[in-house]
Protein backbone atom coordinates (compact mmCIF):
# COMPACT_ATOMS: atom_id res chain seq x y z
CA UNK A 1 -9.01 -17.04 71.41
CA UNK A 2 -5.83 -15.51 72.33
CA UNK A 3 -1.97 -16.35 71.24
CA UNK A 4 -0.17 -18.41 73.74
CA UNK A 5 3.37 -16.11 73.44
CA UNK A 6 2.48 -13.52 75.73
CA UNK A 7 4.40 -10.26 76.54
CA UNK A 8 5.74 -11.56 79.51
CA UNK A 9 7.12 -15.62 77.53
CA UNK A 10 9.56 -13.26 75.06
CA UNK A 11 12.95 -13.53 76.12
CA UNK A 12 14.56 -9.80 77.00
CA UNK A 13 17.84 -8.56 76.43
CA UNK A 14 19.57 -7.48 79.46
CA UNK A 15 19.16 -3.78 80.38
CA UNK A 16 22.19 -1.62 79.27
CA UNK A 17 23.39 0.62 81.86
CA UNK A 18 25.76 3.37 81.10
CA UNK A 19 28.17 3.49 78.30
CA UNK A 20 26.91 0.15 76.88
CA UNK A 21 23.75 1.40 76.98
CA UNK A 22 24.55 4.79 74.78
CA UNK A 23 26.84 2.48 72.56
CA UNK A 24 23.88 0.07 72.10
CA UNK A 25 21.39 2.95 71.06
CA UNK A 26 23.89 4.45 68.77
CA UNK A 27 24.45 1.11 66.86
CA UNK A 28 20.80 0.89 66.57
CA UNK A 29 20.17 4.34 65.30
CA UNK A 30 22.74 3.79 62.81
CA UNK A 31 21.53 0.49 61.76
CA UNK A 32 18.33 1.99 61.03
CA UNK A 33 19.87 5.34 59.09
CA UNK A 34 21.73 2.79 57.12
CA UNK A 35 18.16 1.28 56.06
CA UNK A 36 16.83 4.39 55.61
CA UNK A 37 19.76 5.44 53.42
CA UNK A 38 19.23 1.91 51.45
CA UNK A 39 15.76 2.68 50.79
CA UNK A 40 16.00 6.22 49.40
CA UNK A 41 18.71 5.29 47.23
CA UNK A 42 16.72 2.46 45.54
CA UNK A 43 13.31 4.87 45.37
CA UNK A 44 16.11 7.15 43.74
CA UNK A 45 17.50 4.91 41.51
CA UNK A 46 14.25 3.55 40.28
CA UNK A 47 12.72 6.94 39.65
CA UNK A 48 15.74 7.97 37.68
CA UNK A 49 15.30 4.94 35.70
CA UNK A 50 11.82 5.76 35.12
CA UNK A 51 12.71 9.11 33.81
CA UNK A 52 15.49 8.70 31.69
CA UNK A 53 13.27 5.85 30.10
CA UNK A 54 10.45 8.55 29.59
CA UNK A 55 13.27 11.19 28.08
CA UNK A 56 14.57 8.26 25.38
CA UNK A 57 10.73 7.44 24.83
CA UNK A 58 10.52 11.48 23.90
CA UNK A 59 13.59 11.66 21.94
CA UNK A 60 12.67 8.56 20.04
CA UNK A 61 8.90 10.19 19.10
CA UNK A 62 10.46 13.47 18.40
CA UNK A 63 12.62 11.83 16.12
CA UNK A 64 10.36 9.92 14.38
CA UNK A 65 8.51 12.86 13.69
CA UNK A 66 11.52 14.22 12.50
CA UNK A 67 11.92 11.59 10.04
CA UNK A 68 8.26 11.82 8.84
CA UNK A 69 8.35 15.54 8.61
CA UNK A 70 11.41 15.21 5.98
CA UNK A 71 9.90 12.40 4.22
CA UNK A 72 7.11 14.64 3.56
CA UNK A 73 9.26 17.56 2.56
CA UNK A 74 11.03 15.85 0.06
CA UNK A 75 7.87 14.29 -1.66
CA UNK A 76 6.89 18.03 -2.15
């Protein structure tokens, strides 16, 4: 079985000659740097998230430690 859209039934844009053609590409390239940007800033933003949750996660232990290690102290 094969599809019944074939290479040949997809409509094509009209071929860009010259400066319309350069401007075309350009706008493309940039379209897709602007995704690209998009998508590293989220993967950013997402592993800075992650690691200033696992830095309060430390503080928090380190405190309660803290706390535990005074307790004892002053049952002494």
């Amino acid at each position: 079985m094969t599809s019944d859209v074939g290479p040949q039934d997809e409509p094509q844009a009209p071929q860009l000659r010259g400066e319309a053609a350069w401007k075309a590409h350009k706008a493309r390239i940039s379209a897709s740097n602007d995704a690209a940007r998009k998508a590293g800033k989220a993967q950013r933003e997402a592993r800075e998230q992650e690691a200033a949750a696992a830095r309060m996660a430390e503080e928090r232990r380190l405190d309660e430690d803290l706390a535990r290690a005074h307790e004892a102290s002053r049952g002494r």
